[in-house]
N, C-alpha and C. Protein backbone atom coordinates (compact mmCIF):
# COMPACT_ATOMS: atom_id res chain seq x y z
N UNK A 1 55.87 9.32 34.77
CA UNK A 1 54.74 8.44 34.44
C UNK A 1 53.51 9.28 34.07
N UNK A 2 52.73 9.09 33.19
CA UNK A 2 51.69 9.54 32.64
C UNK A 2 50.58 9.07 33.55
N UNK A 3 49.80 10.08 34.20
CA UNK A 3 48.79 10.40 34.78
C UNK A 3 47.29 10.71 33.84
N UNK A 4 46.60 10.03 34.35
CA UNK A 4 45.10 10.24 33.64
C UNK A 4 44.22 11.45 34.48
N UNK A 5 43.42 12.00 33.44
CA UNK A 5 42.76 12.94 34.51
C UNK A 5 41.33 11.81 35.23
N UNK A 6 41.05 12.58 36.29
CA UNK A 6 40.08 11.67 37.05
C UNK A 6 38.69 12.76 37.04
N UNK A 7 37.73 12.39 37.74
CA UNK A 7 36.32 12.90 38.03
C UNK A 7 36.05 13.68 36.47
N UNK A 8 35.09 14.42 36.59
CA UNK A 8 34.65 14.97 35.45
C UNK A 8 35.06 15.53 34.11
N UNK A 9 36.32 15.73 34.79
CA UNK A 9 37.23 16.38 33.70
C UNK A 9 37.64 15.14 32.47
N UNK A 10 37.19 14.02 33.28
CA UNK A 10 38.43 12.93 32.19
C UNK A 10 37.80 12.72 30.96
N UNK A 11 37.80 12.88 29.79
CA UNK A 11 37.21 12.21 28.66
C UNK A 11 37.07 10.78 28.78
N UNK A 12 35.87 10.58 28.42
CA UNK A 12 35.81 9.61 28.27
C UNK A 12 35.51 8.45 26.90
N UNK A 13 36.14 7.82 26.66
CA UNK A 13 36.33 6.59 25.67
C UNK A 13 35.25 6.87 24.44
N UNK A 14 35.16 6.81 23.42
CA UNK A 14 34.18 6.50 22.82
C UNK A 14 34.21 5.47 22.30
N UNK A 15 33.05 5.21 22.00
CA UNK A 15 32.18 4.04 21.92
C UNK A 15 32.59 3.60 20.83
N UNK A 16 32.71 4.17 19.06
CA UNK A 16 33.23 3.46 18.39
C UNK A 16 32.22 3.00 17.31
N UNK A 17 31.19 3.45 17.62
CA UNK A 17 30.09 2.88 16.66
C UNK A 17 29.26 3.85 16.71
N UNK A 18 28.12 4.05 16.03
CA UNK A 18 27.43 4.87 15.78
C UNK A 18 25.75 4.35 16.39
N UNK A 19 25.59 4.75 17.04
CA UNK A 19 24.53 4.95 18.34
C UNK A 19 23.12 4.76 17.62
N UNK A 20 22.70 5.95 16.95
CA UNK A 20 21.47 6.04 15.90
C UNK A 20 21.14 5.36 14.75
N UNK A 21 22.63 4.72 14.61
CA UNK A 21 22.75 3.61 13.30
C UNK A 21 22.52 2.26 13.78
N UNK A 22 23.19 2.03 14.95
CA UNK A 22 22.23 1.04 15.62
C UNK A 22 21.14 0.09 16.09
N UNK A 23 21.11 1.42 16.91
CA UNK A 23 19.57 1.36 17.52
C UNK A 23 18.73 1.09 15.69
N UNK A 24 18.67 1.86 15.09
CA UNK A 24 17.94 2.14 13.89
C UNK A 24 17.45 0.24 13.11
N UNK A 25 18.58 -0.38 13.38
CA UNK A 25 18.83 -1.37 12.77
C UNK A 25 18.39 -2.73 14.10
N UNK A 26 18.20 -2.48 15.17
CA UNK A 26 17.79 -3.26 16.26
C UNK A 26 16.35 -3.10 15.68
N UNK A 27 16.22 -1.79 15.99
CA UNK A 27 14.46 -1.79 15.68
C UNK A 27 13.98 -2.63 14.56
N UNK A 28 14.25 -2.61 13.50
CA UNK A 28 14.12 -3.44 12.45
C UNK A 28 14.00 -4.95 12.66
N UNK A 29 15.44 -5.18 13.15
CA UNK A 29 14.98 -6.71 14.06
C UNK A 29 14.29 -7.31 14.93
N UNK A 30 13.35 -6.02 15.80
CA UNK A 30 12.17 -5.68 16.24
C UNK A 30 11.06 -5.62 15.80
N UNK A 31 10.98 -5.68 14.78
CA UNK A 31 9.83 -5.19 14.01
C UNK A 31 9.91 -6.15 12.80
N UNK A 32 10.63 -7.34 12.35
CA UNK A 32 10.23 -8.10 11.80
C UNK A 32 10.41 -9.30 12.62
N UNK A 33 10.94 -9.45 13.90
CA UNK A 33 10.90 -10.49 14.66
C UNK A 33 10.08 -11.06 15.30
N UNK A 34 9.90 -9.50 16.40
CA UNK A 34 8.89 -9.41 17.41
C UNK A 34 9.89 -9.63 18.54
N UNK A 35 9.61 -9.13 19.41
CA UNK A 35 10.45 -9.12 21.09
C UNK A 35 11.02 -10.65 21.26
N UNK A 36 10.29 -11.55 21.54
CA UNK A 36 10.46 -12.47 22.18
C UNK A 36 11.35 -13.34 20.65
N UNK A 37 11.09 -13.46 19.24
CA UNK A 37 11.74 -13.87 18.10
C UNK A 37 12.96 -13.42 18.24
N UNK A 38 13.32 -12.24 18.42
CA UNK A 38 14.59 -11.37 18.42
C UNK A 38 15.55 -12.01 19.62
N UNK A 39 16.50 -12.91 19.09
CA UNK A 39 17.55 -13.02 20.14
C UNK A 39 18.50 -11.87 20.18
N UNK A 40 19.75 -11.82 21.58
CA UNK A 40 20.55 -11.14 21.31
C UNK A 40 21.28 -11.10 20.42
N UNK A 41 21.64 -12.52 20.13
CA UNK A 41 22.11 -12.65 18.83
C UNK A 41 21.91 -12.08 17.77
N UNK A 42 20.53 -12.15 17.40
CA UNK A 42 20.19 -11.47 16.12
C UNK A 42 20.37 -10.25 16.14
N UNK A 43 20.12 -9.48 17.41
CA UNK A 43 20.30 -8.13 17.73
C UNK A 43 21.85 -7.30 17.67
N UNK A 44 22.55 -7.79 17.73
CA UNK A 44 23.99 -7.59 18.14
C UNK A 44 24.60 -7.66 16.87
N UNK A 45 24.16 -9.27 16.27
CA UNK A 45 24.87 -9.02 15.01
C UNK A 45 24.26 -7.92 13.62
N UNK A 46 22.98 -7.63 13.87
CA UNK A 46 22.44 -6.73 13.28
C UNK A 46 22.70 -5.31 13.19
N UNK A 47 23.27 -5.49 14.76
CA UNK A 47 24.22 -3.77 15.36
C UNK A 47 25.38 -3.89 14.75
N UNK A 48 25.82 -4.67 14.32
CA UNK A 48 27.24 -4.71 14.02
C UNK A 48 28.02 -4.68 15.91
N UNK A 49 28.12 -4.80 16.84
CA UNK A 49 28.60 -4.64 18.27
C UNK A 49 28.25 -5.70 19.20
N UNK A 50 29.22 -6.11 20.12
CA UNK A 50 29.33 -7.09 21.18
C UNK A 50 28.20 -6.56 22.19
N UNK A 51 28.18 -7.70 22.72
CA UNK A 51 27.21 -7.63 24.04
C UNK A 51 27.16 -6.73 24.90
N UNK A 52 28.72 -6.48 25.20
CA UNK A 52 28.96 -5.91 26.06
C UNK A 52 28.79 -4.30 25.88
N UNK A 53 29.07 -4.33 24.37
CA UNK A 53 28.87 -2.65 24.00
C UNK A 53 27.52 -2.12 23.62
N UNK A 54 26.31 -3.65 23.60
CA UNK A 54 25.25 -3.64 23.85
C UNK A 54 24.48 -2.82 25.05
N UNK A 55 24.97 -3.44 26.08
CA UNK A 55 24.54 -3.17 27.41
C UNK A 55 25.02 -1.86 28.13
N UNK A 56 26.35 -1.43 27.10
CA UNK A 56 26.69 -0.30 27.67
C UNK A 56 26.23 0.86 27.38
N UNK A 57 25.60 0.70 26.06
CA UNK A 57 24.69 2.06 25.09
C UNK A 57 23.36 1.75 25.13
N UNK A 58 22.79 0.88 25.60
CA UNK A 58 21.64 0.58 25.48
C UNK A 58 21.14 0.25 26.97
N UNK A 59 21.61 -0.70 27.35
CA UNK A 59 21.07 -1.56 28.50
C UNK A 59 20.81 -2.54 28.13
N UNK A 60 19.83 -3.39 28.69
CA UNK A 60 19.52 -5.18 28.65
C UNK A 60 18.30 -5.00 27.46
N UNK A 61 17.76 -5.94 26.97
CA UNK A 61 17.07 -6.30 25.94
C UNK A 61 15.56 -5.23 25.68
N UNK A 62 15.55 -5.01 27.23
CA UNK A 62 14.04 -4.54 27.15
C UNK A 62 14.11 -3.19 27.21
N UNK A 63 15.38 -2.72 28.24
CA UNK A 63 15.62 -1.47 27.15
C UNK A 63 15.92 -1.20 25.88
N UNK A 64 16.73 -1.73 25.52
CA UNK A 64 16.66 -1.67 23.82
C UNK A 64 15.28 -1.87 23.34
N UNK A 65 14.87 -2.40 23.49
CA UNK A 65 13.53 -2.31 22.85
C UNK A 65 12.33 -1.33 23.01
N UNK A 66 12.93 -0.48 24.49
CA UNK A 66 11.57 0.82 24.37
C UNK A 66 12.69 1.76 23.84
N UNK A 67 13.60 1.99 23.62
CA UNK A 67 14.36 3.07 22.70
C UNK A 67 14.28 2.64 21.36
N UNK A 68 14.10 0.80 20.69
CA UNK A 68 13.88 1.12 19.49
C UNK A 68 11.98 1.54 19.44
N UNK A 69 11.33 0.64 20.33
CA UNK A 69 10.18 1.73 20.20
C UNK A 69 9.94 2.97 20.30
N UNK A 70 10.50 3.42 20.91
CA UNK A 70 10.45 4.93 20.81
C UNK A 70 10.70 5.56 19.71
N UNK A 71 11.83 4.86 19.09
CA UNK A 71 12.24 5.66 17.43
C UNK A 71 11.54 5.55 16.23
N UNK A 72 10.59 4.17 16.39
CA UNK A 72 9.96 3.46 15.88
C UNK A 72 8.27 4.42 15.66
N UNK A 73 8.16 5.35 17.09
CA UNK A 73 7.26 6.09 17.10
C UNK A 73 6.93 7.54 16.25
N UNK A 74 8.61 7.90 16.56
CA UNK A 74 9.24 9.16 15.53
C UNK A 74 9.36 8.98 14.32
N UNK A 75 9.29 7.51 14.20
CA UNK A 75 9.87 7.69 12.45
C UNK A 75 8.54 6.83 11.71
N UNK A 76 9.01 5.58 11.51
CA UNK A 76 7.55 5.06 10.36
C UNK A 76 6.20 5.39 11.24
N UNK A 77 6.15 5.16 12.66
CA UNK A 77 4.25 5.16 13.02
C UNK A 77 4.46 6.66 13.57
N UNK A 78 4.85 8.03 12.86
CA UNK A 78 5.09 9.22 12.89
C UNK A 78 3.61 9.92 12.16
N UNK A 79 2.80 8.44 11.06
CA UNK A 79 1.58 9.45 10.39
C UNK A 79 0.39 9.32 11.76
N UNK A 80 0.40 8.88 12.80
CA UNK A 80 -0.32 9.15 13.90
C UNK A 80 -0.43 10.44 14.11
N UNK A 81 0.69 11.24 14.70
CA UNK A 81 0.87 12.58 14.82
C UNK A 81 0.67 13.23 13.70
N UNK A 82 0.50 13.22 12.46
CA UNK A 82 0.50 14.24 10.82
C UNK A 82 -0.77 13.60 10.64
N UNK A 83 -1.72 12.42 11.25
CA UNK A 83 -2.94 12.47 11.37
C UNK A 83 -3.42 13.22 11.81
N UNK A 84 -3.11 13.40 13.62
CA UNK A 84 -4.13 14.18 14.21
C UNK A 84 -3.81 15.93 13.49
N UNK A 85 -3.39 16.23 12.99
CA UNK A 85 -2.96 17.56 12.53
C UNK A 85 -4.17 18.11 11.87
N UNK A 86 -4.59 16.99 10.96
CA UNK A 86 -5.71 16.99 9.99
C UNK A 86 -6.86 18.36 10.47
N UNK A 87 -7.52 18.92 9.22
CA UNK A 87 -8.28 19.58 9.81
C UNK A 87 -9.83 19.26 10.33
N UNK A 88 -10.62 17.86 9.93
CA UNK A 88 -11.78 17.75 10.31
C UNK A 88 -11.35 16.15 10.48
N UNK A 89 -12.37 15.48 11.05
CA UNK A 89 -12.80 14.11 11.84
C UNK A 89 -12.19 13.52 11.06
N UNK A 90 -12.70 12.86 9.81
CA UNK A 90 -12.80 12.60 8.67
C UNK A 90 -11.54 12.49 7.85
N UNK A 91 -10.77 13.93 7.69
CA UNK A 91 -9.33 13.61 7.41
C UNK A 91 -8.24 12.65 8.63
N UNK A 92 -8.52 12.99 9.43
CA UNK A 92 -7.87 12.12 10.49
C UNK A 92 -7.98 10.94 10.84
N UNK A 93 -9.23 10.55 10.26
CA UNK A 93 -9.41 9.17 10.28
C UNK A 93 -8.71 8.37 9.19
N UNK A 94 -8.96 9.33 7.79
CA UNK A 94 -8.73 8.80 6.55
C UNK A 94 -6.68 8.90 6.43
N UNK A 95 -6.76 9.99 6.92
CA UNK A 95 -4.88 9.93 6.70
C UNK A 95 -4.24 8.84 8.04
N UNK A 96 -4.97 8.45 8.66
CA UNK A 96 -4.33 7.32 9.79
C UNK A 96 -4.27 5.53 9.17
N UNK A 97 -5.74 5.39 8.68
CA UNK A 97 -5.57 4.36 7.92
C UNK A 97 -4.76 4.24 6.73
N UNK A 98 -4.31 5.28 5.82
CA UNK A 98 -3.67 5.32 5.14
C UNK A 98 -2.54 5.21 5.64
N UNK A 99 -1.73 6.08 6.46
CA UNK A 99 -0.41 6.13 7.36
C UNK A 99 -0.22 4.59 7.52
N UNK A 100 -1.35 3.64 8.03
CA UNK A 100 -0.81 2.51 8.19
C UNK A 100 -0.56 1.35 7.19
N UNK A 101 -1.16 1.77 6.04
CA UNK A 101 -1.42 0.87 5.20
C UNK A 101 -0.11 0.78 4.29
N UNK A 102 0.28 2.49 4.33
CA UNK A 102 1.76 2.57 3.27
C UNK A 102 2.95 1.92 4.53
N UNK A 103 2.56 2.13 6.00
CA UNK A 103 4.02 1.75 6.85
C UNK A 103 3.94 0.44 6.42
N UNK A 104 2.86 0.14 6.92
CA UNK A 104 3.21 -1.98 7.11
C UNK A 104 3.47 -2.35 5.88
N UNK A 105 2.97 -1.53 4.45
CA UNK A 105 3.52 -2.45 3.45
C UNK A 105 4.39 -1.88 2.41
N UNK A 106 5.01 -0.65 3.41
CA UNK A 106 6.15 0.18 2.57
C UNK A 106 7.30 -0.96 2.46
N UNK A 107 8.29 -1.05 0.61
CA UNK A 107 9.29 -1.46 0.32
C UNK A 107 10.55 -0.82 0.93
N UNK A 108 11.42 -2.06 1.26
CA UNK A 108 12.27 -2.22 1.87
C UNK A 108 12.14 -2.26 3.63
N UNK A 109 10.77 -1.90 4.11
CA UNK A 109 10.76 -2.33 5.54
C UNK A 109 9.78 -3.81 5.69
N UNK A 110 10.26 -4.14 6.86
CA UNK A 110 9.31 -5.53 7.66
C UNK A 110 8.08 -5.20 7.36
N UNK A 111 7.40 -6.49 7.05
CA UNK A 111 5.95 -6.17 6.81
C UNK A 111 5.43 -6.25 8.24
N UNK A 112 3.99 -5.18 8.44
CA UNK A 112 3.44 -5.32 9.62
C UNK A 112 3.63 -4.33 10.14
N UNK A 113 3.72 -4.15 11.84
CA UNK A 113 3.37 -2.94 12.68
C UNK A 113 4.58 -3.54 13.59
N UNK A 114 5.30 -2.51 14.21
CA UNK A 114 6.12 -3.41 14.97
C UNK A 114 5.30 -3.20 16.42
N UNK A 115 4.76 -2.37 16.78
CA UNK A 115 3.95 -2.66 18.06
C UNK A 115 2.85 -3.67 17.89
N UNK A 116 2.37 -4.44 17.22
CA UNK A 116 1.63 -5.39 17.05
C UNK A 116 2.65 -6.61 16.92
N UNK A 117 3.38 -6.67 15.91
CA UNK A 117 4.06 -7.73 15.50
C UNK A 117 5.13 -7.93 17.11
N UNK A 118 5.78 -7.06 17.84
CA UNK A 118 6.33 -7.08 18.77
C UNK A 118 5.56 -8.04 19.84
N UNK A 119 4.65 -8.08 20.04
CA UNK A 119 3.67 -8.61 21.33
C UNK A 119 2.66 -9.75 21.17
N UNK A 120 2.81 -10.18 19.62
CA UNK A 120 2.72 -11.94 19.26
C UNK A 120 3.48 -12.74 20.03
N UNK A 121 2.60 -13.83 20.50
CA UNK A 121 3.56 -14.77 21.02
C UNK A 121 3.99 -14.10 22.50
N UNK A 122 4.29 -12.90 22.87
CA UNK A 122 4.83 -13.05 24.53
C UNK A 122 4.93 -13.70 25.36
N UNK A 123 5.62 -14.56 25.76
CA UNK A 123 5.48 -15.36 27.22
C UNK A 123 5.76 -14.52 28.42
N UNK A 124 5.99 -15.49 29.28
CA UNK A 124 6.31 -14.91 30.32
C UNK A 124 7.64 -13.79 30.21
N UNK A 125 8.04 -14.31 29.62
CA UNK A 125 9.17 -13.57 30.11
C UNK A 125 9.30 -11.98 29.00
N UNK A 126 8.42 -12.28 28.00
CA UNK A 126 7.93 -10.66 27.54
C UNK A 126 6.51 -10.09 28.35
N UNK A 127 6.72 -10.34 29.38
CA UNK A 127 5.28 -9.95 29.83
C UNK A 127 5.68 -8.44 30.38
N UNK A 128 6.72 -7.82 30.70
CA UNK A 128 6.85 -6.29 30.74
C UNK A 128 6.89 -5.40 29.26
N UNK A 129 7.60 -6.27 28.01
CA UNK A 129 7.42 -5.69 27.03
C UNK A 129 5.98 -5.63 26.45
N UNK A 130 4.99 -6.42 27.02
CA UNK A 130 3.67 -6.71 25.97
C UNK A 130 3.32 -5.69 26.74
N UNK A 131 3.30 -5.52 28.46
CA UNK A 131 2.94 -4.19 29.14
C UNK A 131 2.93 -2.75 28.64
N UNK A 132 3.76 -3.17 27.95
CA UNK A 132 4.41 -1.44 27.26
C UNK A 132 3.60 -1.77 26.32
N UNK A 133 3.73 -2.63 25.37
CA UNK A 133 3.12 -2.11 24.29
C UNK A 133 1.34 -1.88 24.03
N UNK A 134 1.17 -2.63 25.45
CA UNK A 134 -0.48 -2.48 25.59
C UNK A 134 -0.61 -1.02 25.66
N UNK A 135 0.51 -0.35 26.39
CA UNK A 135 -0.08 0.66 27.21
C UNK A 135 0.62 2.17 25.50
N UNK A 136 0.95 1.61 25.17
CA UNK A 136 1.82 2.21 23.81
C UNK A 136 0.57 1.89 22.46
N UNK A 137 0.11 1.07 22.36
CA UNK A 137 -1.35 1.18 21.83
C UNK A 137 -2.50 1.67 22.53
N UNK A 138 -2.30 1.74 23.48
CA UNK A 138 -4.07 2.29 24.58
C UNK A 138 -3.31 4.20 24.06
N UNK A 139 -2.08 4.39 24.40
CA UNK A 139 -1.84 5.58 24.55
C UNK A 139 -2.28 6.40 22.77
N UNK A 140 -2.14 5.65 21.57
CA UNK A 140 -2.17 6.43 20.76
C UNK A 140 -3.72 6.14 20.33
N UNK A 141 -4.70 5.17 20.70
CA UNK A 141 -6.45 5.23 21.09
C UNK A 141 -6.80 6.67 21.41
N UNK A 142 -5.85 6.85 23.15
CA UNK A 142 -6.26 7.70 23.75
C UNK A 142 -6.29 9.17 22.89
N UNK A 143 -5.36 9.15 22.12
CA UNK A 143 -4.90 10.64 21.45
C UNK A 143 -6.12 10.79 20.31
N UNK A 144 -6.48 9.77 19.45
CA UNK A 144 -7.56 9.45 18.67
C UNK A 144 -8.72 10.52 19.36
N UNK A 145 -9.05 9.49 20.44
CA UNK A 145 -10.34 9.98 21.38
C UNK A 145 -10.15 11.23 21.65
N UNK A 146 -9.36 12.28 21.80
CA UNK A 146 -9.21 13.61 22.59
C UNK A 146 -9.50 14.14 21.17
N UNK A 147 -8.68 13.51 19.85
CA UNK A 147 -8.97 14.58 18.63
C UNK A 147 -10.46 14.63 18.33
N UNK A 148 -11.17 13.17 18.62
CA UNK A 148 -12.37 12.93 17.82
C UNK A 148 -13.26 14.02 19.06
N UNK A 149 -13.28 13.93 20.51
CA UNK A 149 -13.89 14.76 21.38
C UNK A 149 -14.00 16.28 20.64
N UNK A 150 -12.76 16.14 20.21
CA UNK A 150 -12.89 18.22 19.79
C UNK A 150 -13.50 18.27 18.54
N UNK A 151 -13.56 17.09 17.90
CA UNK A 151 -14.56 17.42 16.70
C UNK A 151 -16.10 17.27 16.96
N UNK A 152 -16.18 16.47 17.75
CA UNK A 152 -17.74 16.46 18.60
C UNK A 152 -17.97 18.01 19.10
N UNK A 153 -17.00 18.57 19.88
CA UNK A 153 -17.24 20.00 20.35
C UNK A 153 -17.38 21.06 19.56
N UNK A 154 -16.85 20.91 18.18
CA UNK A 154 -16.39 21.72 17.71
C UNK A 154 -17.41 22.14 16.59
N UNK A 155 -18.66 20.48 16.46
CA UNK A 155 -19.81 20.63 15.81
C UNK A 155 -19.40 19.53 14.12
N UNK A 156 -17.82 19.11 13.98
CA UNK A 156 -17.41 18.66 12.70
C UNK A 156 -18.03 16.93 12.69
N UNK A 157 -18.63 16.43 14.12
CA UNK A 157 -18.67 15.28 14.23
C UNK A 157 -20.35 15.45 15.03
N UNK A 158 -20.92 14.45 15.01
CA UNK A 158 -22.49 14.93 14.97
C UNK A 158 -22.32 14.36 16.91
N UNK A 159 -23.25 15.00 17.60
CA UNK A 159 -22.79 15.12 18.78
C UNK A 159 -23.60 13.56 19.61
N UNK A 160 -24.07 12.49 18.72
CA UNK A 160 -24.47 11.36 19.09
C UNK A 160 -22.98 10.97 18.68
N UNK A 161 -21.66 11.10 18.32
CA UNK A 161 -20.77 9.98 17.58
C UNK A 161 -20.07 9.65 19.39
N UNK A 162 -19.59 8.84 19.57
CA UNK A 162 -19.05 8.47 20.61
C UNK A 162 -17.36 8.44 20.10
N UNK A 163 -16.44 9.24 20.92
CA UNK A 163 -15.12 9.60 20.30
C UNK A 163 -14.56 8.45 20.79
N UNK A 164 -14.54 7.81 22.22
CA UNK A 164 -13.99 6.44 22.73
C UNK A 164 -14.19 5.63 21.43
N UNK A 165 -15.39 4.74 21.14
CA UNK A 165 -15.74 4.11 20.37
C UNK A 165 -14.95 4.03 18.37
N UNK A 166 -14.90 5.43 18.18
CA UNK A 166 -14.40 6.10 16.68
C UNK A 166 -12.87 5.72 16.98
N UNK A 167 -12.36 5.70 17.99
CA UNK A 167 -10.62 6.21 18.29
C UNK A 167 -10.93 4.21 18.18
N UNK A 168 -11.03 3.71 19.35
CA UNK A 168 -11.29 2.27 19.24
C UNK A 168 -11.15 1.42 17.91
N UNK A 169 -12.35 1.94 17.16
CA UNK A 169 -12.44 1.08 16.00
C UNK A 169 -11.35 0.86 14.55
N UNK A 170 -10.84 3.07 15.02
CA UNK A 170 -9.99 2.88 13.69
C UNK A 170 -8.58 1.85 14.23
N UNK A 171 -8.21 1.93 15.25
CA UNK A 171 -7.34 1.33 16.11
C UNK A 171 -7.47 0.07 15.81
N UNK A 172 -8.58 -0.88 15.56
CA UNK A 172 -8.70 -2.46 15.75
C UNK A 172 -8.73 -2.73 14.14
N UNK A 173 -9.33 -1.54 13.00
CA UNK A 173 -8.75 -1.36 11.91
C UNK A 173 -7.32 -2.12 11.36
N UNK A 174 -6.43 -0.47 11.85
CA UNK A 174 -5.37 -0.42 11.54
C UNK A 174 -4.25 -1.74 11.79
N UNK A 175 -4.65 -2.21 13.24
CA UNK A 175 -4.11 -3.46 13.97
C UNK A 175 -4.10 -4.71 12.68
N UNK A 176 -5.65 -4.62 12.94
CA UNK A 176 -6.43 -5.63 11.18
C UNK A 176 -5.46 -5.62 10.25
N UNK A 177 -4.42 -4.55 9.71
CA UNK A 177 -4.01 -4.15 8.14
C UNK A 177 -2.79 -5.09 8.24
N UNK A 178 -2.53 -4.26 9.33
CA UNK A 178 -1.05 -4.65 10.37
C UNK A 178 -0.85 -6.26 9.86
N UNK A 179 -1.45 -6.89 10.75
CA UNK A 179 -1.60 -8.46 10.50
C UNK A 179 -1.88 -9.03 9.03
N UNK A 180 -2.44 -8.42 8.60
CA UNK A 180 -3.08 -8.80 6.75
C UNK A 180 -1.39 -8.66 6.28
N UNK A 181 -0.84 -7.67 6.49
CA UNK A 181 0.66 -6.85 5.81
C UNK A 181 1.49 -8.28 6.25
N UNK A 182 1.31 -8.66 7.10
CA UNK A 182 2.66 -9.69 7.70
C UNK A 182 2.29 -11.32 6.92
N UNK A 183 0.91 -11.28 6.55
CA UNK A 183 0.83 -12.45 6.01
C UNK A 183 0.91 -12.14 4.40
N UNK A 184 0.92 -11.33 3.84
CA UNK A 184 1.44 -10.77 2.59
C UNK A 184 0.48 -10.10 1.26
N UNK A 185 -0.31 -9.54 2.14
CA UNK A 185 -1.62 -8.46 1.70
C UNK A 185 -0.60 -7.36 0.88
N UNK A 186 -1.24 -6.90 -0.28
CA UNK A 186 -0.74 -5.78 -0.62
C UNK A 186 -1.00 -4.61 -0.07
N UNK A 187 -0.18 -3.46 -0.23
CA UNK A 187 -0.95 -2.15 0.15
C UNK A 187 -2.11 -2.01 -0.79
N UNK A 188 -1.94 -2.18 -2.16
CA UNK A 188 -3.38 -1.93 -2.87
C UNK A 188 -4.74 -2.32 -2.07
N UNK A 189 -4.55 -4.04 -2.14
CA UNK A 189 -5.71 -4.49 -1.47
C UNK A 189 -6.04 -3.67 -0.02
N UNK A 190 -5.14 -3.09 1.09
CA UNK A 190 -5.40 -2.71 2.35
C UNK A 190 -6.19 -1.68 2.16
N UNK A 191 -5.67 -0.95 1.10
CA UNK A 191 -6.08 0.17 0.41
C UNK A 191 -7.56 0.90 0.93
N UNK A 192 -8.14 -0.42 -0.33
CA UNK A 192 -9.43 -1.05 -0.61
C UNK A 192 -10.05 -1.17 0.94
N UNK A 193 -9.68 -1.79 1.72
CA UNK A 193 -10.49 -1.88 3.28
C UNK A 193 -10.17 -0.65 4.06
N UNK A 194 -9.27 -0.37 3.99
CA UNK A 194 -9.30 1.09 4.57
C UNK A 194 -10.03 2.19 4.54
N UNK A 195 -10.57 2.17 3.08
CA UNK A 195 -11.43 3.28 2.05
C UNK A 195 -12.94 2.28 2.59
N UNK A 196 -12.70 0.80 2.87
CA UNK A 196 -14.11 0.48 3.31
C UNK A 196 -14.43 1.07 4.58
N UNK A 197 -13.66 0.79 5.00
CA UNK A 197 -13.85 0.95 6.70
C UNK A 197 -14.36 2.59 7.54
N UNK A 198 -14.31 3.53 5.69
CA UNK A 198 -14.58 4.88 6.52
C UNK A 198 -16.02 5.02 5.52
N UNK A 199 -16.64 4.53 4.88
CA UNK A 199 -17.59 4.30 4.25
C UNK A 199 -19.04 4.73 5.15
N UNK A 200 -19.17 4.45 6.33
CA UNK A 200 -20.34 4.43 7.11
C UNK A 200 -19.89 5.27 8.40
N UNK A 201 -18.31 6.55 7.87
CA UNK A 201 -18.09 7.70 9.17
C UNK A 201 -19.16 8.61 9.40
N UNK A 202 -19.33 8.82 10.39
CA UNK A 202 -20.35 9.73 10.69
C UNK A 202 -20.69 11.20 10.16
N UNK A 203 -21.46 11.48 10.15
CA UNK A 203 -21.25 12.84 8.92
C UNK A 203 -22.34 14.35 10.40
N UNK A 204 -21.38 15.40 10.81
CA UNK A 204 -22.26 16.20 11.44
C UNK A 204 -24.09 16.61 10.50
């Protein structure tokens, strides 16, 4: 009789589907749904995979949803990070509003932001996902504020500008485009407010 190996040694099963292709494609249904829009249903059949092979690569709903946020962070809302890179205040402000204006109304993806569009509507029962995503928007404010601080220090930002306030505003901006994108704003037109919105930046 054929014996299986046991404890660590045993190989184990694969899964059968492709993990990153997935997830990749949940997020999407994430991001034009929103958390609480997104049934499993929609999710599963979007994976191409059963429930069960759902829960086994992923976990329950709300994990899937901070791993597709998470990827979601790496890949389209990725010009956050190639913002702050920028070399003065000014570029970082200007390449962030832009970053958002081409994501939310780049062809072939969901219009909108999926951390915004995700946390419309929450009820109760998205009230741990809207948690995250509060704290998943406060967190990329916060990164704003630390870049805009070093340009205050650094003399590129005039030392009355308040970096809380600058990180804040482009933030309630970008949110702004976000929402314009989902009701069916062009990128041209966002363009246009984006290029307004840095019109009166502070100059050292």
């Amino acid at each position: 009789m054929e014996t299986r190996p046991k404890g660590p040694g045993r190989i184990g099963r694969p899964r059968g589907f492709d993990t990153e292709a997935a997830l990749e494609r949940a997020m999407r249904v994430f991001w034009e749904q929103g958390y609480e829009g997104a049934s499993l249903t929609d999710l599963t059949g979007a994976m191409g995979i059963t429930r069960t092979s759902m829960y086994a690569a992923f976990g329950n709903k709300e994990d899937l949803f901070r791993k597709a946020l998470e990827r979601y962070t790496e890949g389209p809302a990725s010009y956050l990070a190639r913002a702050l890179r920028e070399p003065t205040a000014r570029e970082v402000a200007t390449a962030f509003l832009t970053g958002s204006v081409r994501t939310t109304t780049h062809p072939g993806c969901p219009a909108g932001c999926l951390g915004v569009q995700a946390s419309l509507a929450a009820g109760e029962s998205g009230r741990t996902t809207r948690d995250t995503l509060v704290s998943w928007r406060n967190a990329g404010t916060e990164r704003l504020r630390e870049r805009f601080q070093r340009a205050v220090d650094e003399g590129d930002l005039p030392a009355t500008a308040d970096p809380g306030t600058l990180a804040r505003y482009l933030m309630t901006v970008a949110n702004g485009i976000a929402v314009q994108a989902t009701s069916g704003a062009s990128g041209e037109d966002l363009q246009l407010v984006a290029d307004m919105a840095l019109r009166g930046w502070p100059v050292a």
